[in-house]
PDB file of N, CA and C in Angstrom:
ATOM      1  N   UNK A   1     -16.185  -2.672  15.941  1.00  0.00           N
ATOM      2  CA  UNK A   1     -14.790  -2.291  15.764  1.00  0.00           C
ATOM      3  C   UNK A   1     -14.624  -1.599  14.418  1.00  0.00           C
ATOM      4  N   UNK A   2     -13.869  -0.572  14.322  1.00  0.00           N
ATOM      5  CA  UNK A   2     -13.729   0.183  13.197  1.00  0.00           C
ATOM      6  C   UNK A   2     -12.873  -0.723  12.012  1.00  0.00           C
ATOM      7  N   UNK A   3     -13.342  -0.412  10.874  1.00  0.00           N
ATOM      8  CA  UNK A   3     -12.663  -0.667   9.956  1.00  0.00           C
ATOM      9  C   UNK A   3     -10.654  -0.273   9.307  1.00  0.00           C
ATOM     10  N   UNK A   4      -9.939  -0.851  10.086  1.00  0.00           N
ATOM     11  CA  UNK A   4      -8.614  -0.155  10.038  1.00  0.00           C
ATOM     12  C   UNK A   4      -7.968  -1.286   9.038  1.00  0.00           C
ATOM     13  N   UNK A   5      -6.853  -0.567   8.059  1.00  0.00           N
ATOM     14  CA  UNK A   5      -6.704  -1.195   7.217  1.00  0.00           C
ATOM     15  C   UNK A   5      -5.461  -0.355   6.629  1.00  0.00           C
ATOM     16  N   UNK A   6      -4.484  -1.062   6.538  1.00  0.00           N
ATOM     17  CA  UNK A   6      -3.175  -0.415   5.940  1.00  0.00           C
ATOM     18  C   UNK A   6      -3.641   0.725   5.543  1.00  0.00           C
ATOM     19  N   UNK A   7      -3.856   0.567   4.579  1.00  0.00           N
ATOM     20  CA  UNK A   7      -3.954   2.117   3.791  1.00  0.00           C
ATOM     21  C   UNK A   7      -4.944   3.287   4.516  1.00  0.00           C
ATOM     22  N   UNK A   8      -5.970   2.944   5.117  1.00  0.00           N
ATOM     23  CA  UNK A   8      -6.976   3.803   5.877  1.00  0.00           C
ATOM     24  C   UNK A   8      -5.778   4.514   7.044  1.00  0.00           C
ATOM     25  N   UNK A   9      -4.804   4.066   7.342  1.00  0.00           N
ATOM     26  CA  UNK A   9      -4.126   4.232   8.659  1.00  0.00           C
ATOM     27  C   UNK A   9      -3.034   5.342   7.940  1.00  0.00           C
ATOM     28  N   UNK A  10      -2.582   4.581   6.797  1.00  0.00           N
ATOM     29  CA  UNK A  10      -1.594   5.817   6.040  1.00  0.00           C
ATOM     30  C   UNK A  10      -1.839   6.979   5.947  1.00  0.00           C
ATOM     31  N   UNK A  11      -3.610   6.594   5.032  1.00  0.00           N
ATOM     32  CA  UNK A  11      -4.345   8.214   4.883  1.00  0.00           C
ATOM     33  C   UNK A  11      -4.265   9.334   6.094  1.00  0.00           C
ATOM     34  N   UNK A  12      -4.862   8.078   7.100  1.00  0.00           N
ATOM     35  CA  UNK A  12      -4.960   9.538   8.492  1.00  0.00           C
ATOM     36  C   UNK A  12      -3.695  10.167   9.090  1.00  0.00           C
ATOM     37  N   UNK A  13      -2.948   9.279   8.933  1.00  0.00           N
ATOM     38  CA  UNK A  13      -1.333   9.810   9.571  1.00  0.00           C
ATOM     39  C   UNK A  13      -0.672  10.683   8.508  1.00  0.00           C
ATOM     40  N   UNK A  14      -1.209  10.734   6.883  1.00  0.00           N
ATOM     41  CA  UNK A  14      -0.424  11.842   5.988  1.00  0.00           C
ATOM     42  C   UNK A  14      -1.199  12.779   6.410  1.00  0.00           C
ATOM     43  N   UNK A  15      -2.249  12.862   6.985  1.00  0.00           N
ATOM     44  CA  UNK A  15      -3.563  14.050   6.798  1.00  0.00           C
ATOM     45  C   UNK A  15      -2.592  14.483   8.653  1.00  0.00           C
ATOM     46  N   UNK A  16      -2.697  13.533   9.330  1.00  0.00           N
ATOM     47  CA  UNK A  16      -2.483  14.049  10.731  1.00  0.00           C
ATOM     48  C   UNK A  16      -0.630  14.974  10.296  1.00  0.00           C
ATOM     49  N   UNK A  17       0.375  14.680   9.760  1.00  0.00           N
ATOM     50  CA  UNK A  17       1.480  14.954   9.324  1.00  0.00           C
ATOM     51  C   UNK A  17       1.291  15.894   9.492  1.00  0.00           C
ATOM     52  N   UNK A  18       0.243  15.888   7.440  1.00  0.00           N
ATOM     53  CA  UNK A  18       0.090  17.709   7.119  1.00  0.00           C
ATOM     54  C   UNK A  18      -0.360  18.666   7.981  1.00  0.00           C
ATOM     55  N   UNK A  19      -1.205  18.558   8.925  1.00  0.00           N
ATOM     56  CA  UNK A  19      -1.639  19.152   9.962  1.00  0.00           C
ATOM     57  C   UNK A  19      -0.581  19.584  10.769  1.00  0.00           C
ATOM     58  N   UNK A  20       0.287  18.685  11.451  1.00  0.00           N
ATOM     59  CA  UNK A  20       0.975  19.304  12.053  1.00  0.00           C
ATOM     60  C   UNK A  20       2.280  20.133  11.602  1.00  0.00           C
ATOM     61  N   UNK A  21       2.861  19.781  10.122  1.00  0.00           N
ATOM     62  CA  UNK A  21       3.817  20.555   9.285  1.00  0.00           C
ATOM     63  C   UNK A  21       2.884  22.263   9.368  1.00  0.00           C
ATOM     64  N   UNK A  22       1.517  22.116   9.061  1.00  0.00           N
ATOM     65  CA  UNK A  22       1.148  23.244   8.745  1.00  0.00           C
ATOM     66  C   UNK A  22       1.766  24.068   9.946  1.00  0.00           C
ATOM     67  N   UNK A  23       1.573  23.988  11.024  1.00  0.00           N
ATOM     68  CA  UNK A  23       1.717  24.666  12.234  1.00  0.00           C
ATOM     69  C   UNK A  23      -0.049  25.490  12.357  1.00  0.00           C
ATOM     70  N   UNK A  24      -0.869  25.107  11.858  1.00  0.00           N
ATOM     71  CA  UNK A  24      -1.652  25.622  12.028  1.00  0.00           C
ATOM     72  C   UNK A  24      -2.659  25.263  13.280  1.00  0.00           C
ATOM     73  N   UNK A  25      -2.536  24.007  13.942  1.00  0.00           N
ATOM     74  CA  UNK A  25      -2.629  23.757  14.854  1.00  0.00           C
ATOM     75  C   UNK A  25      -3.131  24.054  16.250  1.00  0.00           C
ATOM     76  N   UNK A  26      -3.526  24.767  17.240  1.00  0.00           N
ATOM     77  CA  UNK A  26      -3.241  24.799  18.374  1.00  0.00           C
ATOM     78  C   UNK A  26      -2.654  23.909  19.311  1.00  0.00           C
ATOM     79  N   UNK A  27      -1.834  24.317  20.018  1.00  0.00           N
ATOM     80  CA  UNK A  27      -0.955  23.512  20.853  1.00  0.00           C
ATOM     81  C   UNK A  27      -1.224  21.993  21.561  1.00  0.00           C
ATOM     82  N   UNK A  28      -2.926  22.575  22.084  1.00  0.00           N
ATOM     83  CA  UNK A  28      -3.341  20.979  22.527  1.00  0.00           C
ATOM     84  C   UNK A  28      -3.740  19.960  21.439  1.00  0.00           C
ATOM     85  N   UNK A  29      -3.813  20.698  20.521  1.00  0.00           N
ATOM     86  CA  UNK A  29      -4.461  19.410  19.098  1.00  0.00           C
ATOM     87  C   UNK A  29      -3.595  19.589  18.684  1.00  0.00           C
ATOM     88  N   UNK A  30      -2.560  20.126  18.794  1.00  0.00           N
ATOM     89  CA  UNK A  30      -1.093  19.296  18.369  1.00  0.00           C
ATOM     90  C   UNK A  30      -0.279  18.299  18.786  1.00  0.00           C
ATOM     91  N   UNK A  31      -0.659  18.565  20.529  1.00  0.00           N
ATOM     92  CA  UNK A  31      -0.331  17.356  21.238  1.00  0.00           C
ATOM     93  C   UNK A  31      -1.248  15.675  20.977  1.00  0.00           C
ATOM     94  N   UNK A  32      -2.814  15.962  20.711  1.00  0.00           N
ATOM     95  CA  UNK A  32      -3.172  14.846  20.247  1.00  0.00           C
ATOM     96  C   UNK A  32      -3.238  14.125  19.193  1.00  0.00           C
ATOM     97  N   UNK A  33      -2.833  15.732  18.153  1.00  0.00           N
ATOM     98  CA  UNK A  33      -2.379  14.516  16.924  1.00  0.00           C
ATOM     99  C   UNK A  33      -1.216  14.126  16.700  1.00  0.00           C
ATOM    100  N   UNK A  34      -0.474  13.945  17.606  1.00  0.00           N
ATOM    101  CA  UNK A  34       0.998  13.368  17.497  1.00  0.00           C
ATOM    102  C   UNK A  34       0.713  12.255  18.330  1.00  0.00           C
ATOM    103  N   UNK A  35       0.002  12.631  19.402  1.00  0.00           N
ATOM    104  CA  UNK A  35      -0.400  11.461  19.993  1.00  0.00           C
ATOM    105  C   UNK A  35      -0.947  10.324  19.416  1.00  0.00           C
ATOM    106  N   UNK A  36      -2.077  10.543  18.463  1.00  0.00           N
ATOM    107  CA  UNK A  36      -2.870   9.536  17.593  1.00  0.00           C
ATOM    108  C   UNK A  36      -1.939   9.486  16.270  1.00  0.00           C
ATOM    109  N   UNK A  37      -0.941  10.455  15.983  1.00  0.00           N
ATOM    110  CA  UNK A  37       0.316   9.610  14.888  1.00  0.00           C
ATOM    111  C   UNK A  37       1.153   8.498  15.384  1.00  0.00           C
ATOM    112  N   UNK A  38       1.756   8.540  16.218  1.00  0.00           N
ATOM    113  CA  UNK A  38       2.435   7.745  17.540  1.00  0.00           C
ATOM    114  C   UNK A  38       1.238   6.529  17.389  1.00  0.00           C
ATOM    115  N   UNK A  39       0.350   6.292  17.779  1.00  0.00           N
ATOM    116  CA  UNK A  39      -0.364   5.423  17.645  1.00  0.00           C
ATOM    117  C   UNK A  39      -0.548   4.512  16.331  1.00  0.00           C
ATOM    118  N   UNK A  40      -0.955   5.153  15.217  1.00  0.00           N
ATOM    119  CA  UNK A  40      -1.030   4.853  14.352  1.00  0.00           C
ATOM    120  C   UNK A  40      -0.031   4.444  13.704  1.00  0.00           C
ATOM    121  N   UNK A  41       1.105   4.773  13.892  1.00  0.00           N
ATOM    122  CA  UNK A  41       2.375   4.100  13.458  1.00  0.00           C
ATOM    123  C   UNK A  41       3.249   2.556  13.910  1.00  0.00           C
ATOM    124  N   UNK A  42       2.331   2.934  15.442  1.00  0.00           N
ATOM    125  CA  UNK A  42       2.693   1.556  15.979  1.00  0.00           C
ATOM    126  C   UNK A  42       1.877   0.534  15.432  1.00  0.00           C
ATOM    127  N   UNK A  43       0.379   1.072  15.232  1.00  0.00           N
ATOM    128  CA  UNK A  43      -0.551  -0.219  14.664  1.00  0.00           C
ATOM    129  C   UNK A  43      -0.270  -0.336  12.845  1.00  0.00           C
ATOM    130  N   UNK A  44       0.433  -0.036  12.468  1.00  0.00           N
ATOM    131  CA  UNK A  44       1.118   0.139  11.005  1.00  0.00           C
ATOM    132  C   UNK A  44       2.432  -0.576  10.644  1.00  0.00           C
ATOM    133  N   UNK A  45       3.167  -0.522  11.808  1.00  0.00           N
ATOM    134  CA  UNK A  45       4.150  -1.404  12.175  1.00  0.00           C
ATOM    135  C   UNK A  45       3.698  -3.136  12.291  1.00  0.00           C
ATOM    136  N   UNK A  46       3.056  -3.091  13.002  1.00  0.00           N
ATOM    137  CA  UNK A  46       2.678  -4.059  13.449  1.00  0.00           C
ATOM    138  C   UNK A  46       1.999  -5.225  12.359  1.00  0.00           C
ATOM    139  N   UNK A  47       0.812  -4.311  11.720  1.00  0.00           N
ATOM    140  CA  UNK A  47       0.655  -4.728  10.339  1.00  0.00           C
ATOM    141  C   UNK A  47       1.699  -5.227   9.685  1.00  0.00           C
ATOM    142  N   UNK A  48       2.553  -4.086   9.012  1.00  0.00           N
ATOM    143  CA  UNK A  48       3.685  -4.703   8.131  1.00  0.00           C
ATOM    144  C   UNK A  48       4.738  -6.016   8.480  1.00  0.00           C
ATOM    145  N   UNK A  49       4.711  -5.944  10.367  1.00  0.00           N
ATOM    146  CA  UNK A  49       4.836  -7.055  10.845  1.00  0.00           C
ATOM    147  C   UNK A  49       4.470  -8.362  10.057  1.00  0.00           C
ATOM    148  N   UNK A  50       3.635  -8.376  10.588  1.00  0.00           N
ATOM    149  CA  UNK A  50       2.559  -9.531  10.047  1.00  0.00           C
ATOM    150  C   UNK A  50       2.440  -9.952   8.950  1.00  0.00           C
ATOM    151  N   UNK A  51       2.500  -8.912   8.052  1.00  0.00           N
ATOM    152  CA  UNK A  51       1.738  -9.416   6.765  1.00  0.00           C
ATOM    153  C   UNK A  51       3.864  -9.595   6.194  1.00  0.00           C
ATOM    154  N   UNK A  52       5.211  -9.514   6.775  1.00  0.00           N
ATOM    155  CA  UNK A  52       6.168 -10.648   6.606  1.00  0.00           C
ATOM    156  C   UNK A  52       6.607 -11.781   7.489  1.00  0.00           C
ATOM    157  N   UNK A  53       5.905 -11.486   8.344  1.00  0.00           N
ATOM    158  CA  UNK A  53       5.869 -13.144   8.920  1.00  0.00           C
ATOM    159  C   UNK A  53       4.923 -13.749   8.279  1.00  0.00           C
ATOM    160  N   UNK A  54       3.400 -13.775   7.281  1.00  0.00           N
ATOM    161  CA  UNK A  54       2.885 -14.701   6.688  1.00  0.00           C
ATOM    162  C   UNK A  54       3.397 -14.842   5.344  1.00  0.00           C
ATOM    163  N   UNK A  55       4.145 -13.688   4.798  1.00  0.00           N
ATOM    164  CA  UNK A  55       5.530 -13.852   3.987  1.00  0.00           C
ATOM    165  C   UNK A  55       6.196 -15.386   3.691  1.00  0.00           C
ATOM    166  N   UNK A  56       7.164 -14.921   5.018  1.00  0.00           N
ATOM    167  CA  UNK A  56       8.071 -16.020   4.968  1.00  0.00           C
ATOM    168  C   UNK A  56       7.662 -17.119   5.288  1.00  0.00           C
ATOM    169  N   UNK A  57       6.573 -17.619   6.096  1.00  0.00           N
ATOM    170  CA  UNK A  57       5.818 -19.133   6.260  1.00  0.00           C
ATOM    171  C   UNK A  57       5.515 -19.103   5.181  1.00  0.00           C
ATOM    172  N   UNK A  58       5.120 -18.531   4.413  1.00  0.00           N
ATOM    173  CA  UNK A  58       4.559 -19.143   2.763  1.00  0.00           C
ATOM    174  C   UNK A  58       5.653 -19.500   2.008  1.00  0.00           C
ATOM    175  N   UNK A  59       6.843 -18.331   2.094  1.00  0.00           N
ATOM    176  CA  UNK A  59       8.033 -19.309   1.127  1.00  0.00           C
ATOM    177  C   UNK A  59       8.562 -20.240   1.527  1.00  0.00           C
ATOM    178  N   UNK A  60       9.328 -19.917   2.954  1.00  0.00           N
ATOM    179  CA  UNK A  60       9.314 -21.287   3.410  1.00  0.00           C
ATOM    180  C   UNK A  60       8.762 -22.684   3.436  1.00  0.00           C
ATOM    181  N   UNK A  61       7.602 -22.386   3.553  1.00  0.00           N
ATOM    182  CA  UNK A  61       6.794 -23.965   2.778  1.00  0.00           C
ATOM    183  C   UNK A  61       6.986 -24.349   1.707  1.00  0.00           C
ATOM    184  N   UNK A  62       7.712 -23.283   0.594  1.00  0.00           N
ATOM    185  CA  UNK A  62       7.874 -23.820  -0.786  1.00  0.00           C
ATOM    186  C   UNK A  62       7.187 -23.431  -1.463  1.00  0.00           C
ATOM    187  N   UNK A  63       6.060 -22.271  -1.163  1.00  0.00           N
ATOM    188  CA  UNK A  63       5.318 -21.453  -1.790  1.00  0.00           C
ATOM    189  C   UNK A  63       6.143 -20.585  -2.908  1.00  0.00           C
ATOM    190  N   UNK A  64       5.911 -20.274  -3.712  1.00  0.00           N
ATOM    191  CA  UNK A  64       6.534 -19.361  -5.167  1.00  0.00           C
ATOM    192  C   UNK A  64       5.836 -18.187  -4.788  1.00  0.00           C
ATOM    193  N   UNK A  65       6.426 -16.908  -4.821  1.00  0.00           N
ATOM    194  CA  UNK A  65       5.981 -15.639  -4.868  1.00  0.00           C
ATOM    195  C   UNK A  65       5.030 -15.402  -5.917  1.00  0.00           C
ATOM    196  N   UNK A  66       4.281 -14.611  -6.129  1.00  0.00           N
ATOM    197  CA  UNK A  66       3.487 -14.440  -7.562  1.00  0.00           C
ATOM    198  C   UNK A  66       4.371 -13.887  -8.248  1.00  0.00           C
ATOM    199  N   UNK A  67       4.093 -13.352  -9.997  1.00  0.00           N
ATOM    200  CA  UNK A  67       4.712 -12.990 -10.631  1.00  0.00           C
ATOM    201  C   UNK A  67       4.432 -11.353 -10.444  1.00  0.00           C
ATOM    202  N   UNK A  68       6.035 -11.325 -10.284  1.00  0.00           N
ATOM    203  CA  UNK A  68       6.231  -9.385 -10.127  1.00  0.00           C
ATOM    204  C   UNK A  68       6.319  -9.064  -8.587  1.00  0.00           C
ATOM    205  N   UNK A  69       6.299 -10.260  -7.521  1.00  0.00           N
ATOM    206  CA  UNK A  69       6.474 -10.001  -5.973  1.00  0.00           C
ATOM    207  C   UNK A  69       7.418 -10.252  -5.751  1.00  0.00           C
ATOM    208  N   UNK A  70       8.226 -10.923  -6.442  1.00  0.00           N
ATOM    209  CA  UNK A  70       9.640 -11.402  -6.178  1.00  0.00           C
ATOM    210  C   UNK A  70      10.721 -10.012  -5.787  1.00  0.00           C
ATOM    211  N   UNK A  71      11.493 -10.580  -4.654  1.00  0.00           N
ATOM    212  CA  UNK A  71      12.464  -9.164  -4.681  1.00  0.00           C
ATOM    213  C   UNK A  71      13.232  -8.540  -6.079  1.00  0.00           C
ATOM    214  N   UNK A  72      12.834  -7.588  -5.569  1.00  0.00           N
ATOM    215  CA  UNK A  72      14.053  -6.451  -6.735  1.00  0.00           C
ATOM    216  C   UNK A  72      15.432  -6.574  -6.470  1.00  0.00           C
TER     217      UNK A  72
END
């Protein structure tokens, strides 16, 4: 299984973006990289999901944020 990882997922979806802002594109690899942005956004979502639902079980238990995580 590939190595996917917040930030690895950001990289490819700013790179897939710029690609398609460029218009440089052809039409069918424009259709798949929107396709694999669409994707990648859902598995990015999903992440950020997650990583505040293990959030709030941690404060909720009475866990203390570290210093400087606390909301702004």
């Amino acid at each position: 299984m590939e190595n996917f990882t917040f930030e690895s997922g950001m990289d490819e979806l700013e790179t897939l973006v710029r690609d398609l802002e460029s218009g440089s594109l052809p039409l069918e690899a424009s259709f798949q990289a929107f396709e694999r942005g669409m994707a990648l956004k859902k598995r990015l979502e999903a992440l950020l999901e997650e990583g505040d639902r293990r959030i709030r079980v941690l404060t909720e238990s009475g866990e203390e944020p570290l210093e400087g995580e606390e909301d702004a």
